[in-house]
Protein backbone atom coordinates (compact mmCIF):
# COMPACT_ATOMS: atom_id res chain seq x y z
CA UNK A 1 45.91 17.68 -50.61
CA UNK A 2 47.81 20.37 -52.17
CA UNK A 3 49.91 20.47 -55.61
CA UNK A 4 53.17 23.06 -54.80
CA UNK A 5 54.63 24.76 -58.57
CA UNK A 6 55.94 28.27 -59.58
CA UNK A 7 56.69 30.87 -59.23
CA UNK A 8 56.78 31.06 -55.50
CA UNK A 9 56.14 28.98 -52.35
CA UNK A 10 56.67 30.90 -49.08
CA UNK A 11 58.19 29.48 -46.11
CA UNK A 12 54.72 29.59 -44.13
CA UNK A 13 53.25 27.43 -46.97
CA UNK A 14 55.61 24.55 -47.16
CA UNK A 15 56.21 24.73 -43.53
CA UNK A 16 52.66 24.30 -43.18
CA UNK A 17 52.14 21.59 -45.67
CA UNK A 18 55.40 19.65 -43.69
CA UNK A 19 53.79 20.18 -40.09
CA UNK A 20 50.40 19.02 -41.10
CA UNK A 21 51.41 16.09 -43.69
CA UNK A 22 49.17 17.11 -46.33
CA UNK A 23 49.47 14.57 -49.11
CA UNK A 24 51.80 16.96 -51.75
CA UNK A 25 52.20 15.81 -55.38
CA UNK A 26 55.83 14.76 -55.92
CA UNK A 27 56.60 17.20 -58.56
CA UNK A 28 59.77 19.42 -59.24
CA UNK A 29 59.48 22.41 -56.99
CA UNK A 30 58.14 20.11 -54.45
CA UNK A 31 61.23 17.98 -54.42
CA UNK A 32 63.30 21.13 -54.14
CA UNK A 33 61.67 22.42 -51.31
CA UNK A 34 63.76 22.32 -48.02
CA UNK A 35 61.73 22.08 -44.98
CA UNK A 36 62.41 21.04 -40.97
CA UNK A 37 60.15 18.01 -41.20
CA UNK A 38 60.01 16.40 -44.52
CA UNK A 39 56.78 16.51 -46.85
CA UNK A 40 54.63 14.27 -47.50
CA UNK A 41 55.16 13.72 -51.07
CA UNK A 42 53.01 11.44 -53.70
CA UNK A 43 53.99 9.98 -56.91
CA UNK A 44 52.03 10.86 -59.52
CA UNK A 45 50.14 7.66 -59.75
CA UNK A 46 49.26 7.81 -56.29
CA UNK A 47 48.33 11.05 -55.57
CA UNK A 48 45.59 11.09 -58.78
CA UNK A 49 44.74 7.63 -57.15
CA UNK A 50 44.23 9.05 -53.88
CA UNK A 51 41.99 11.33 -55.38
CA UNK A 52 40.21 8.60 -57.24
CA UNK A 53 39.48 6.59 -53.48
CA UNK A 54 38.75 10.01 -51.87
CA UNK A 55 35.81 11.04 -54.60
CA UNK A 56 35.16 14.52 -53.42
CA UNK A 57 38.60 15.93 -51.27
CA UNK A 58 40.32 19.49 -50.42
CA UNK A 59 42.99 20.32 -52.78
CA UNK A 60 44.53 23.51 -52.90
CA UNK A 61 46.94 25.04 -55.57
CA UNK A 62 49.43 27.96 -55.10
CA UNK A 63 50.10 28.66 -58.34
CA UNK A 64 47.71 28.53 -61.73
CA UNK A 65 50.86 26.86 -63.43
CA UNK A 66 49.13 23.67 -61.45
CA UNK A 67 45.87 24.02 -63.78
CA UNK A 68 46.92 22.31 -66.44
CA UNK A 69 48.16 19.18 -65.04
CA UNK A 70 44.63 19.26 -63.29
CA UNK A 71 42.99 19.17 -66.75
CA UNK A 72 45.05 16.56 -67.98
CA UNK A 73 45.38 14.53 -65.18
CA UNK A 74 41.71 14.35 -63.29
CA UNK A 75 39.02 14.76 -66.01
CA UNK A 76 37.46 12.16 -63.81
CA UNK A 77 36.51 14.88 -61.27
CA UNK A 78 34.49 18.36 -62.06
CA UNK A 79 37.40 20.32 -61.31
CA UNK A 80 38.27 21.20 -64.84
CA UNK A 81 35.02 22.22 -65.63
CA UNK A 82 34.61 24.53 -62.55
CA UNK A 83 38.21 25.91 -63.16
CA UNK A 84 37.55 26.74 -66.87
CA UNK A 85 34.36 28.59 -65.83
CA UNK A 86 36.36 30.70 -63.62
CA UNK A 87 39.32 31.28 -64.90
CA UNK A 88 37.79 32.15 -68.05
CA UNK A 89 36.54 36.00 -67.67
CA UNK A 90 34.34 35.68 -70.55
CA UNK A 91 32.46 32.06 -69.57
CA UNK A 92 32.70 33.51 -65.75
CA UNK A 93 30.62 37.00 -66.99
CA UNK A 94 28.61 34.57 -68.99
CA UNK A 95 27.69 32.76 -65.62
CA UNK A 96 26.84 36.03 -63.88
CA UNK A 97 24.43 37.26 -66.62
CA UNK A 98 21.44 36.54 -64.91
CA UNK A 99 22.64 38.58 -61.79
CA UNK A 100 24.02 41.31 -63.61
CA UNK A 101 22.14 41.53 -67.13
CA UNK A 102 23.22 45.53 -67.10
CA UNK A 103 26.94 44.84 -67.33
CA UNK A 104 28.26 44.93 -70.73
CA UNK A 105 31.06 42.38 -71.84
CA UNK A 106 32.55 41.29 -74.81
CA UNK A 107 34.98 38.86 -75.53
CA UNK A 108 38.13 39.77 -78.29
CA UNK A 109 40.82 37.99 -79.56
CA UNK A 110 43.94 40.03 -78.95
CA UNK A 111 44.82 39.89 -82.85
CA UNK A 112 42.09 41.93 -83.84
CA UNK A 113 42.36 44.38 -81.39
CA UNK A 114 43.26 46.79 -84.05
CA UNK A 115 39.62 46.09 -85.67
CA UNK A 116 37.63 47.59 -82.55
CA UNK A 117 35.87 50.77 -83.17
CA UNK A 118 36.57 52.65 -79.58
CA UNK A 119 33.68 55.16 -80.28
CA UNK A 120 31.04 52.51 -80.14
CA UNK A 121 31.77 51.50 -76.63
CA UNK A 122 30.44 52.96 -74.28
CA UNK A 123 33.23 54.81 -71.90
CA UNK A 124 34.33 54.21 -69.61
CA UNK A 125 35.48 50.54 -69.77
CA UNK A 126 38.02 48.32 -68.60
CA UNK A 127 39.85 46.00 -71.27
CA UNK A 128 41.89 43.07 -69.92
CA UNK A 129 43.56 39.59 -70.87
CA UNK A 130 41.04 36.92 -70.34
CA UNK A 131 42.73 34.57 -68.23
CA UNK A 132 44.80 37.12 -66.43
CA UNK A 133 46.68 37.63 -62.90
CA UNK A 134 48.22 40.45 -61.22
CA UNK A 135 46.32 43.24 -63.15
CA UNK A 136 49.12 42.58 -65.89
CA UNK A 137 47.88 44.22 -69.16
CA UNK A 138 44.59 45.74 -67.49
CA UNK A 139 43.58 49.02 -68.63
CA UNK A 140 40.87 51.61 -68.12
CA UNK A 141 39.73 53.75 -70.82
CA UNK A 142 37.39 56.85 -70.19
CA UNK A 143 38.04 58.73 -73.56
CA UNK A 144 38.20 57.48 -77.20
CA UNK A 145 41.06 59.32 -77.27
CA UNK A 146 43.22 57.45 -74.56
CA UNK A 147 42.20 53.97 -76.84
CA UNK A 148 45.73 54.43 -79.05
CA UNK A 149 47.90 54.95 -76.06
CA UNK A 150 46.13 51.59 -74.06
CA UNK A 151 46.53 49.76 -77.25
CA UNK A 152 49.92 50.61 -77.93
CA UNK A 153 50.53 49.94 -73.81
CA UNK A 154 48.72 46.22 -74.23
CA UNK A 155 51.14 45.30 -77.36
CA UNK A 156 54.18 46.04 -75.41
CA UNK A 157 53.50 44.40 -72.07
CA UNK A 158 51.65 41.20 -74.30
CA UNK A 159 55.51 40.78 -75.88
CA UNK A 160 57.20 40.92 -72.07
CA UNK A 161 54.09 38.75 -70.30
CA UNK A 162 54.82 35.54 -73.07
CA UNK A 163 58.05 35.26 -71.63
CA UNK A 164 56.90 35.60 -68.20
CA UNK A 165 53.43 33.19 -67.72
CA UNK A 166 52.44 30.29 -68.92
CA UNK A 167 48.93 30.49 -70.91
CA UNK A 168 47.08 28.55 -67.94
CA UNK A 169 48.03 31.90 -65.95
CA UNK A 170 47.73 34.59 -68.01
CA UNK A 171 46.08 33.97 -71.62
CA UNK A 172 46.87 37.06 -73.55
CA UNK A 173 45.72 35.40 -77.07
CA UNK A 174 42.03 36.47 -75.73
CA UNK A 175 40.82 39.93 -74.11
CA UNK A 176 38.05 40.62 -72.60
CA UNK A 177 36.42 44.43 -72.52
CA UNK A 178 34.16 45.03 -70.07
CA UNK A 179 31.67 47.99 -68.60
CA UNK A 180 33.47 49.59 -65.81
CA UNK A 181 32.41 48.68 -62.97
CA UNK A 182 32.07 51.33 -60.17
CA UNK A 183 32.62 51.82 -56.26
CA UNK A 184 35.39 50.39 -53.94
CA UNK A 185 37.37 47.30 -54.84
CA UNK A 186 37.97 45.11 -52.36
CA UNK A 187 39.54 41.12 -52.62
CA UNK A 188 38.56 38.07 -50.91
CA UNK A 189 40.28 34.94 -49.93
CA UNK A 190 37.15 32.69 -49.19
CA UNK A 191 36.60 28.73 -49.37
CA UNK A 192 33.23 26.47 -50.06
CA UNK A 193 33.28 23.63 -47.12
CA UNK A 194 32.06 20.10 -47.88
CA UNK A 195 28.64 21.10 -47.62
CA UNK A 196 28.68 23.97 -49.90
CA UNK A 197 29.11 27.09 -47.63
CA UNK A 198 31.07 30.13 -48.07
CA UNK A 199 33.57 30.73 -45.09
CA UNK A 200 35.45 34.36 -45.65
CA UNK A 201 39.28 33.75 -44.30
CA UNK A 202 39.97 37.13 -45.30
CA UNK A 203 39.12 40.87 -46.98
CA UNK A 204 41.36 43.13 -48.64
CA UNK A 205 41.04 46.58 -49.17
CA UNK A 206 42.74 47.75 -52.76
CA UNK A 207 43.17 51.25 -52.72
CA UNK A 208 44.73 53.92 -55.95
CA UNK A 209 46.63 56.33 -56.27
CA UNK A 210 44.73 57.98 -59.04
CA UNK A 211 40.83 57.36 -60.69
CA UNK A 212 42.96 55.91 -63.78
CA UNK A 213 45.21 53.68 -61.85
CA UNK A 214 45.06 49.72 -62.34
CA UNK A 215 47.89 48.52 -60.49
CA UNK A 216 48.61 46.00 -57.73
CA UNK A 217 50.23 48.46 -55.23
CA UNK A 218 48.53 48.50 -51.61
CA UNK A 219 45.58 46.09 -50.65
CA UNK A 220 44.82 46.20 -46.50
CA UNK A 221 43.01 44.28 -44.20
CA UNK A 222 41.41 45.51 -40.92
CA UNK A 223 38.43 45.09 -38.25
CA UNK A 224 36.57 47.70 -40.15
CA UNK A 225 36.80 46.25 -43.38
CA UNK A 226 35.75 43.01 -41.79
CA UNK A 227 33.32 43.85 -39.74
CA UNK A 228 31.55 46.09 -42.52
CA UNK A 229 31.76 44.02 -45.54
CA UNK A 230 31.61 40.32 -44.36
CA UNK A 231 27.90 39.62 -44.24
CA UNK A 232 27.38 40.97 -48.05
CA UNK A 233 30.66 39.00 -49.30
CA UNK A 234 29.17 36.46 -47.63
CA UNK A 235 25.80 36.56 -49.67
CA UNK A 236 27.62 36.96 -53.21
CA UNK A 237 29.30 34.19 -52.19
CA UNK A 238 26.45 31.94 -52.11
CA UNK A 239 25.00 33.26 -55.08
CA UNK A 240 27.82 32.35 -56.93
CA UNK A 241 27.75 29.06 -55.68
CA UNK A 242 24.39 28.33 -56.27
CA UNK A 243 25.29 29.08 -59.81
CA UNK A 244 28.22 26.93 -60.05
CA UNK A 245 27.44 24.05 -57.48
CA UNK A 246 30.86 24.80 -55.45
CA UNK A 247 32.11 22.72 -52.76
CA UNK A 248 35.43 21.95 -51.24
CA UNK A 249 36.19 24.94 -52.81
CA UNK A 250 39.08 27.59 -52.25
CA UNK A 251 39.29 30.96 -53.86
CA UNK A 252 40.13 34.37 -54.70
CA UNK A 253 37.51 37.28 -55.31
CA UNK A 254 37.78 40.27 -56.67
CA UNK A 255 35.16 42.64 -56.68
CA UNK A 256 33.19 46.33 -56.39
CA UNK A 257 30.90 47.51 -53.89
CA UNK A 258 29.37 50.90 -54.82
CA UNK A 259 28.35 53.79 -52.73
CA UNK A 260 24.91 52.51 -53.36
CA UNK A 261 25.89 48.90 -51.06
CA UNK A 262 25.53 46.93 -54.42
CA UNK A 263 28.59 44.58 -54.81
CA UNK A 264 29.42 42.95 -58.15
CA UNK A 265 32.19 40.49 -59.04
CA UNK A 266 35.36 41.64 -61.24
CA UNK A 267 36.82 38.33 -61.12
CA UNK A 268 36.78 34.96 -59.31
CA UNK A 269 40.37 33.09 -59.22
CA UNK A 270 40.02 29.17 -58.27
CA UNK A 271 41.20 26.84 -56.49
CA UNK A 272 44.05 29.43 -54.63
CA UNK A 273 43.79 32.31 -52.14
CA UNK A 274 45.38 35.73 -53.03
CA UNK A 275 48.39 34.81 -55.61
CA UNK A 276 52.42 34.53 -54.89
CA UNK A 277 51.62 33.13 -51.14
CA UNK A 278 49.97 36.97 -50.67
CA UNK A 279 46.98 35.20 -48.58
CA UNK A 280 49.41 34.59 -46.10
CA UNK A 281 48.85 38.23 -44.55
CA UNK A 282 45.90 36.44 -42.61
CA UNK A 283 48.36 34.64 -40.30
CA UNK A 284 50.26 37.65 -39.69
CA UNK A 285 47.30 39.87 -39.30
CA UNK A 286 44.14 37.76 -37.33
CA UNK A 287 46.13 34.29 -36.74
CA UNK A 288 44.63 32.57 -39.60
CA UNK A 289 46.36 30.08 -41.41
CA UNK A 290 44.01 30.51 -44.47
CA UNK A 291 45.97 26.79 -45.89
CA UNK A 292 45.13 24.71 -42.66
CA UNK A 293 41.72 26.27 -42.48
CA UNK A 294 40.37 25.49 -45.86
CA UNK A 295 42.07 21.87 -45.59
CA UNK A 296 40.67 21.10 -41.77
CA UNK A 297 37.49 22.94 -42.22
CA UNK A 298 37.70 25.92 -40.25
CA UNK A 299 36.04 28.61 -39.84
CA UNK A 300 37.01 31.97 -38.23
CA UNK A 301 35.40 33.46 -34.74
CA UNK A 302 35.68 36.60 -35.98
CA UNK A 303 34.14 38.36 -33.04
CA UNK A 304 37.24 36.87 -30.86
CA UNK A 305 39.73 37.43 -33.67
CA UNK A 306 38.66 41.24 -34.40
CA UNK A 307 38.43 41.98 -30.59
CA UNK A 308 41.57 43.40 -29.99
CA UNK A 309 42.29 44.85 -33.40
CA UNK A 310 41.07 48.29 -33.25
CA UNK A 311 43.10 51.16 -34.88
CA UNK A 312 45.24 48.77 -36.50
CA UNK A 313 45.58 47.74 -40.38
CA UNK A 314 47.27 45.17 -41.84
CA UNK A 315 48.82 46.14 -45.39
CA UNK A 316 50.32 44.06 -48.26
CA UNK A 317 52.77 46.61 -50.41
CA UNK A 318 53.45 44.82 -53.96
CA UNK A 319 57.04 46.56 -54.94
CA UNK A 320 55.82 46.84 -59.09
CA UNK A 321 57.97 48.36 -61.15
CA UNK A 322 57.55 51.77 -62.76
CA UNK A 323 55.58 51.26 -66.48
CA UNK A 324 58.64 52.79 -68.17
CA UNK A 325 61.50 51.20 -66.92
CA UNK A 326 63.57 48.63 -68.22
CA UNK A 327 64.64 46.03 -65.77
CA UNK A 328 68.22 45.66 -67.41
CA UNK A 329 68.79 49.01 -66.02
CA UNK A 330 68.38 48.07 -62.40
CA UNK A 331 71.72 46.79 -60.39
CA UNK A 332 69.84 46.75 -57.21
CA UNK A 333 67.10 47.31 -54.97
CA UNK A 334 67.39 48.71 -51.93
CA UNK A 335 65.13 46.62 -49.12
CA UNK A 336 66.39 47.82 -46.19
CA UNK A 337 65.86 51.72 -46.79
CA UNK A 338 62.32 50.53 -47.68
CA UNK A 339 62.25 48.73 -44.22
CA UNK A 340 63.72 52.05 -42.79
CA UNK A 341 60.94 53.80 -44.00
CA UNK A 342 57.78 51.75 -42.06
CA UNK A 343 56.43 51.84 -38.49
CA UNK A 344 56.25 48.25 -38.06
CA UNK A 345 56.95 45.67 -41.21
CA UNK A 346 56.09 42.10 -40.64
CA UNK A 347 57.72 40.24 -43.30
CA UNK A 348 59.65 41.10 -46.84
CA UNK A 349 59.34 39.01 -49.48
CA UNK A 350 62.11 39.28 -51.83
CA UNK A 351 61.96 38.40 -55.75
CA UNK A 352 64.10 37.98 -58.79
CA UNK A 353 63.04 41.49 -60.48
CA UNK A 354 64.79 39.99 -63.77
CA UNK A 355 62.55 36.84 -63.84
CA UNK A 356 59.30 38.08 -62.29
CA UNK A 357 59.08 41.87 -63.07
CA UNK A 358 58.88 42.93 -60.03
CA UNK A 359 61.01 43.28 -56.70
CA UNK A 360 58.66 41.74 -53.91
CA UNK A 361 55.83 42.64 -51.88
CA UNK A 362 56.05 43.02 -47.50
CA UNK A 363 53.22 43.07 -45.23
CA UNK A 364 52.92 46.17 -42.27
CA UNK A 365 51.02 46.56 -39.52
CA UNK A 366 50.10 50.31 -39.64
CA UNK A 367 47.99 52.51 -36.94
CA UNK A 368 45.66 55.00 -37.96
CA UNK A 369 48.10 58.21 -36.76
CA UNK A 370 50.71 57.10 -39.20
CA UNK A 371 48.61 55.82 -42.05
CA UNK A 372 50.80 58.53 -44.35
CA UNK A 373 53.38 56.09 -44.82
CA UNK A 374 51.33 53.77 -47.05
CA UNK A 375 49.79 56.72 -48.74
CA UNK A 376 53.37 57.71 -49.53
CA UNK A 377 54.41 54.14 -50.83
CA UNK A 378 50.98 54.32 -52.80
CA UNK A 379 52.32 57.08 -55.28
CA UNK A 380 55.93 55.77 -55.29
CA UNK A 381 57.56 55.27 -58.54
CA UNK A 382 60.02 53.23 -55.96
CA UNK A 383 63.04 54.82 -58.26
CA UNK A 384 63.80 55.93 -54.60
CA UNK A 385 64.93 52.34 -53.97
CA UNK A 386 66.30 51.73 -56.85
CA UNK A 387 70.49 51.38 -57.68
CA UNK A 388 71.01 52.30 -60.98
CA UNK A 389 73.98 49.82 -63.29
CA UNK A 390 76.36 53.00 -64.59
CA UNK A 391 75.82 53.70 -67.90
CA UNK A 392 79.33 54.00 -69.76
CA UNK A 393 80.11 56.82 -72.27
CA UNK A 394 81.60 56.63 -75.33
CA UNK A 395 84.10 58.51 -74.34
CA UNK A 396 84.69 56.01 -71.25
CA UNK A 397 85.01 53.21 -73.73
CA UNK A 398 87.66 54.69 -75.97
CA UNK A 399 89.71 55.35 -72.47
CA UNK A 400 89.37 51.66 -71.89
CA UNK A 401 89.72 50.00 -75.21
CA UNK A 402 93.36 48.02 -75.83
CA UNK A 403 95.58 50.40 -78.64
CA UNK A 404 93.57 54.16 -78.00
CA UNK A 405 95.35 56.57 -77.66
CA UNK A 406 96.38 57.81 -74.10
């Protein structure tokens, strides 16, 4: 079963959901959606009654903005429970105490943010909304010094995310401030089958441009990073769900693995693989549709899958904006001299940079020789790709205004 909402359904997803008649809840984006063969679409009623004849089932969400209706409409399963302890940073760190009893956490409402005394924590640490997505309003801070400039950084992107995310998404009434946590980050789109075990679908790579850099730029996927990092992913996994009693269970994992092997958990987003329809890199990368796997039951043969992938990566580019600019300044963005600039793109992803705040993201398939082209894109501002709106001068205006002088 799946429940379709905003901000973004890709073609592969509701093509999916149409070719395998997944029961869909008949809400307004899933109405909208234009496919070759038509959905399978439920009323209300009958898809929670469905659910209610089913007991335990496989339903998958694209988008957050789904969770609430899952609160208010099926208290009658655990899902709300399991959600909330998720989606929660602060209950999820809770859960993870016994695991981890060395990581500090605290939880902070974002209104007295101006009450926390900087030089009592020790540095460095990452601060963060909550309930959060995208890295929007993470920050690092190594210095007490740097603790103005973050704060000042979270006020201004809180104002701009309200408009932007509901509160089931991105909660910025509540922060979070956590020990940093060290070593490579890496993110996971995983499921828990009917009996309770972890099956990996995929591993991302996220890789910086800078020690101080938070953002969403370049995550990759590969037969190395597979190959190396399944087994442990695999064993946090069913830690985890030990803890939590998971099954029929999709997700997204975010975590650290240090020099040292040890792997901890940054975050654990339910009941959807890697946000905006990002998961679909699997498909484009190993052949796996990570939808019709979790929903049939599937699990990879990665040794077939990987065979023949050696050399190769498989990269998802988000196109973020630049901290500093202002959207209303942007006329255009240039897509195809970004396309220009790749060895071999897969698929671009456009977006509405005035609604979202940002212009897209595009998966590439890129070889080892020529892996400078992502490093480039890593440290783009993207102003490269930008079109500027012309700014008009005053003078300009007096030219053009009805009774100036000529």
């Amino acid at each position: 079963m799946m429940i379709l909402d905003h901000p973004y359904v890709s073609e592969f997803l509701k093509n999916t959901a149409a070719e395998l008649q997944i029961p869909v809840l008949k809400n307004e984006i899933a109405v909208g959606l234009k496919t070759e063969k038509r959905l399978n679409l439920l009323e209300e009623a009958e898809f929670i009654e469905f659910i209610k004849e089913k007991g335990e089932c496989t339903l998958y969400l694209n988008s957050e903005n789904s969770i609430g209706w899952i609160s208010e409409n099926l208290s009658f399963t655990e899902l709300p429970e399991k959600i909330e302890l998720f989606k929660n940073k602060v209950k999820f760190r809770e859960l993870l105490e016994r695991l981890y009893p060395e990581l500090y956490f605290k939880g902070v409402e974002f209104e007295k943010l101006d009450e926390i005394r900087v030089e009592e924590i020790e540095k460095p640490f990452i601060i963060k909304p909550a309930v959060g997505f995208f890295s929007l309003g993470v920050h690092k801070v190594s210095t007490d010094a740097e603790w103005d400039s973050a704060l000042n950084s979270i006020k201004a992107e809180v104002k701009e995310i309200r408009e932007l995310y509901p509160a089931q998404v991105l909660d910025v009434e509540n922060f979070i401030i956590e020990g940093n946590i060290e070593g490579n980050e890496f993110a996971v789109d995983a499921y828990f089958n009917r009996e309770g075990k972890p099956v990996v679908l995929n591993i991302f790579k996220h890789i910086f441009s800078s020690e101080n850099d938070v953002s969403d730029r370049v995550y990759f996927t590969s037969k190395t990073v597979i190959e190396t990092y399944r087994e442990a992913v695999e064993d946090l996994l069913k830690e985890i769900g030990k803890l939590a009693e998971l099954r029929n269970f999709p997700l997204h994992l975010e975590l650290r693995i240090g020099e040292d092997r040890r792997i901890q958990p940054i975050e654990l987003n339910p009941m959807r693989f890697a946000g905006w329809c990002t998961t679909d890199i699997a498909y484009f990368a190993y052949g796996i549709n990570t939808y019709r796997y979790f929903l049939e039951q599937l699990e990879p043969d990665w040794d077939k899958i990987l065979a023949d992938k050696e050399g190769k990566s498989f990269c998802l580019v988000m196109l973020n904006k630049p901290a500093d600019l202002d959207l209303k300044e942007v006329k255009a963005f240039d897509y195809e001299k970004l396309l220009s600039d790749f060895e071999k793109p897969l698929e671009l992803r456009k977006v509405n940079h005035e609604k979202y705040g940002f212009f897209g993201y595009m998966f590439t398939e890129t070889t080892e020789s020529n892996w400078q082209e992502i490093e480039r894109i890593l440290k783009s501002d993207l102003r490269e790709y930008i079109n500027f709106k012309e700014i008009v001068s005053i003078s300009d205006n007096q030219r053009l205004c009805p009774g100036t002088q000529k």
